[in-house]
C-alpha atoms as a PDB file:
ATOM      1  CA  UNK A   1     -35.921 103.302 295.216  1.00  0.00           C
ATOM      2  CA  UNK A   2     -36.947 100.804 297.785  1.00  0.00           C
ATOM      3  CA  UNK A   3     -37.924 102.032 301.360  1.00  0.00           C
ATOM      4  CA  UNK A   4     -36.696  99.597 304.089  1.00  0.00           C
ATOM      5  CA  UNK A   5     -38.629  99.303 307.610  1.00  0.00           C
ATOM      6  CA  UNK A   6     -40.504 102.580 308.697  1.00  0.00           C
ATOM      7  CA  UNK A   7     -38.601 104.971 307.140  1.00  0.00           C
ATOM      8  CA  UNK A   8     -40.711 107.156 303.850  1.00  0.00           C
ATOM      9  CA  UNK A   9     -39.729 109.049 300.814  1.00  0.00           C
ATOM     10  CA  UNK A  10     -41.069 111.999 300.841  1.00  0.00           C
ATOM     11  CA  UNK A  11     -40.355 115.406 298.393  1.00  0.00           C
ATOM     12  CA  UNK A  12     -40.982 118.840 298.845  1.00  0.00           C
ATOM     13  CA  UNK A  13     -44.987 119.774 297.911  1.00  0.00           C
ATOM     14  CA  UNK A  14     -44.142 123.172 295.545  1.00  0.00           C
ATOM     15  CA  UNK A  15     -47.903 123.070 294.538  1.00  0.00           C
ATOM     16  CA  UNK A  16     -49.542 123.390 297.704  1.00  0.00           C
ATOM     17  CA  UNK A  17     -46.765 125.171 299.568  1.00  0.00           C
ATOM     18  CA  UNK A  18     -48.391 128.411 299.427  1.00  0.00           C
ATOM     19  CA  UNK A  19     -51.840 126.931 299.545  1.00  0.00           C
ATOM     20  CA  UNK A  20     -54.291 126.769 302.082  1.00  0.00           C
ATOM     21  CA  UNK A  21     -55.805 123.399 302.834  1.00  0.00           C
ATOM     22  CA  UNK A  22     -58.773 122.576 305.537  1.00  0.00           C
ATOM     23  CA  UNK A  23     -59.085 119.417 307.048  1.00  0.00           C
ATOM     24  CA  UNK A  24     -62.379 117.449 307.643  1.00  0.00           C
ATOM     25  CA  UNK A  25     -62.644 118.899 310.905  1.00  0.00           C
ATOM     26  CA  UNK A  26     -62.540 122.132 309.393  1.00  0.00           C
ATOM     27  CA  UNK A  27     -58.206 122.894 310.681  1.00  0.00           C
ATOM     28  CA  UNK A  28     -57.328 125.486 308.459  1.00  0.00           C
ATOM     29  CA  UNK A  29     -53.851 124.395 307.713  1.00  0.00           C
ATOM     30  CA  UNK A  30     -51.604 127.152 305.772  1.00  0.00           C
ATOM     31  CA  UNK A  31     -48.420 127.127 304.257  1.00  0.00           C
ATOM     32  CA  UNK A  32     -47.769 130.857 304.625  1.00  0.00           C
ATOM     33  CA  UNK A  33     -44.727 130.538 307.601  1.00  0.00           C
ATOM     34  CA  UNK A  34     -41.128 131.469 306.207  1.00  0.00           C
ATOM     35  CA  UNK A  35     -39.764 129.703 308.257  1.00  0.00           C
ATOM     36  CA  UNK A  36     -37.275 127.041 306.441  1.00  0.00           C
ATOM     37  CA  UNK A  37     -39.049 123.758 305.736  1.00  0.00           C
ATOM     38  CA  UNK A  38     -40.707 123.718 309.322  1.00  0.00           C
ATOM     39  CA  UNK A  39     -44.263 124.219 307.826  1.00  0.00           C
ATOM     40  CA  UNK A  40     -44.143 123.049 304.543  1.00  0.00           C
ATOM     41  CA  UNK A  41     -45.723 119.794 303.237  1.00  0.00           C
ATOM     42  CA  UNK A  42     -44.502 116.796 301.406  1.00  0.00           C
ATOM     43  CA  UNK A  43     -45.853 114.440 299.393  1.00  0.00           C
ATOM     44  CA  UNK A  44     -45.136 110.852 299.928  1.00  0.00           C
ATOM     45  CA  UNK A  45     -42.755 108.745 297.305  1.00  0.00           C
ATOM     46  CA  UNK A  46     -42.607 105.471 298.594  1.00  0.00           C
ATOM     47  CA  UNK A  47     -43.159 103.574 301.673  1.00  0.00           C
ATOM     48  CA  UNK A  48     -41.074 101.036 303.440  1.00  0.00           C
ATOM     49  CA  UNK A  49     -42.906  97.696 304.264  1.00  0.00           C
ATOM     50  CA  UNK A  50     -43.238  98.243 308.265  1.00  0.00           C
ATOM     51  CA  UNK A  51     -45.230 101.975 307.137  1.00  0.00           C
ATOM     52  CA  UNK A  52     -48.833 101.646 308.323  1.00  0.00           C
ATOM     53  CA  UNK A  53     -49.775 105.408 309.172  1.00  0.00           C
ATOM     54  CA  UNK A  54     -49.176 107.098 304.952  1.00  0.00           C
ATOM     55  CA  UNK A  55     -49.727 105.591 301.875  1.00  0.00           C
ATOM     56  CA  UNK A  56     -47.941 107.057 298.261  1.00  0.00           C
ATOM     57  CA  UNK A  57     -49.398 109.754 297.755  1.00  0.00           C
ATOM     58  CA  UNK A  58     -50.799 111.023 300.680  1.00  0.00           C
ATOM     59  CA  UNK A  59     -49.573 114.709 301.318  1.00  0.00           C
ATOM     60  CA  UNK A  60     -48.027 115.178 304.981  1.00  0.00           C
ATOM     61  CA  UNK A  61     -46.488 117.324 307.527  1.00  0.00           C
ATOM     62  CA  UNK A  62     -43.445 116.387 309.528  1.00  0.00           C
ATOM     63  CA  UNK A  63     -40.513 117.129 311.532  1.00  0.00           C
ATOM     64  CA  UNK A  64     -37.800 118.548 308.649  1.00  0.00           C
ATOM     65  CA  UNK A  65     -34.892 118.810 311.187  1.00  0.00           C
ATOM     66  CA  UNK A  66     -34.977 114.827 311.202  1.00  0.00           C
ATOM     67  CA  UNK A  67     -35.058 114.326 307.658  1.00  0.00           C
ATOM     68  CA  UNK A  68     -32.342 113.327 305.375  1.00  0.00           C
ATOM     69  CA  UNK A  69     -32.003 115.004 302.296  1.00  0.00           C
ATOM     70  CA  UNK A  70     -31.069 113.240 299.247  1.00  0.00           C
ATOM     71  CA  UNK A  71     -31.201 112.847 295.076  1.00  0.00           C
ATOM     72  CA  UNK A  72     -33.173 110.760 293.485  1.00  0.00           C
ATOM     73  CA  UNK A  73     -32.761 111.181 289.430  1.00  0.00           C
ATOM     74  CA  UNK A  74     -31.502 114.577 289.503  1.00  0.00           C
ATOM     75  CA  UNK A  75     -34.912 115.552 291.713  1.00  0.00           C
ATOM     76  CA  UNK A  76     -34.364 116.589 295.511  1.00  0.00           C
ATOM     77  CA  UNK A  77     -36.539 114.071 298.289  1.00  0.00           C
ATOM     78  CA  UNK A  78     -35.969 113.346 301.726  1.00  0.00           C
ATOM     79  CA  UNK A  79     -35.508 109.866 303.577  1.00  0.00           C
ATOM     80  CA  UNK A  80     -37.831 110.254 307.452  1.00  0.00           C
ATOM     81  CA  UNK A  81     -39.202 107.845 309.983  1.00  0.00           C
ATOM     82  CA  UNK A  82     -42.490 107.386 309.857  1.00  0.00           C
ATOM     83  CA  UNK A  83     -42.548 108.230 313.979  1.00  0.00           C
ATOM     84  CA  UNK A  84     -41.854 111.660 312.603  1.00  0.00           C
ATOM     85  CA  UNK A  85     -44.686 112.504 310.305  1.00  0.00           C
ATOM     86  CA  UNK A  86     -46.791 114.717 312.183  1.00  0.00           C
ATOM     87  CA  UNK A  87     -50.278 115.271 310.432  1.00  0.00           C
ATOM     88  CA  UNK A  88     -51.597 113.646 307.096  1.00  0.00           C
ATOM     89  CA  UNK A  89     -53.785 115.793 305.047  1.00  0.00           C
ATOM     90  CA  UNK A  90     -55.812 113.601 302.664  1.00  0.00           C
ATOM     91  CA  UNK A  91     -56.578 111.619 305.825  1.00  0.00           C
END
């Protein structure tokens, strides 16, 4: 699938859902909140071509209310601006 303008692929992140991560400026960052998808992470699909803050790859947390949820294959992902990715881990 090819992202247009500023909008990013992302999927759910199962693996490090209930992980705790740290930043490099020691943020402990943990998925432990039941709270929907408010907390959860997402790893990045693909990009559209006007994307400069993610790359593929990159695991991020965002704004779920403004995603769009979608199929891709028979696997769920979501369709979000990139205005509303919040925090990049592997930054």
């Amino acid at each position: 699938m090819k992202m247009l303008n500023d909008n990013v692929l992302i999927a759910l992140n199962e693996e490090v859902k209930e992980a705790e991560r740290v930043t490099a400026s020691g943020i402990i960052l943990t998925g432990t909140v039941d709270d929907d998808r408010s907390s959860k992470p997402a790893t990045v699909l693909a990009i559209g071509p006007d994307v400069t803050t993610v790359e593929k790859g990159d695991i991020v947390y965002l704004d779920w209310a403004t995603a769009i949820r979608i199929t891709v294959n028979g696997n769920k992902a979501s369709i979000i601006a990139e205005k509303h990715i919040k925090a990049r881990i592997n930054a």
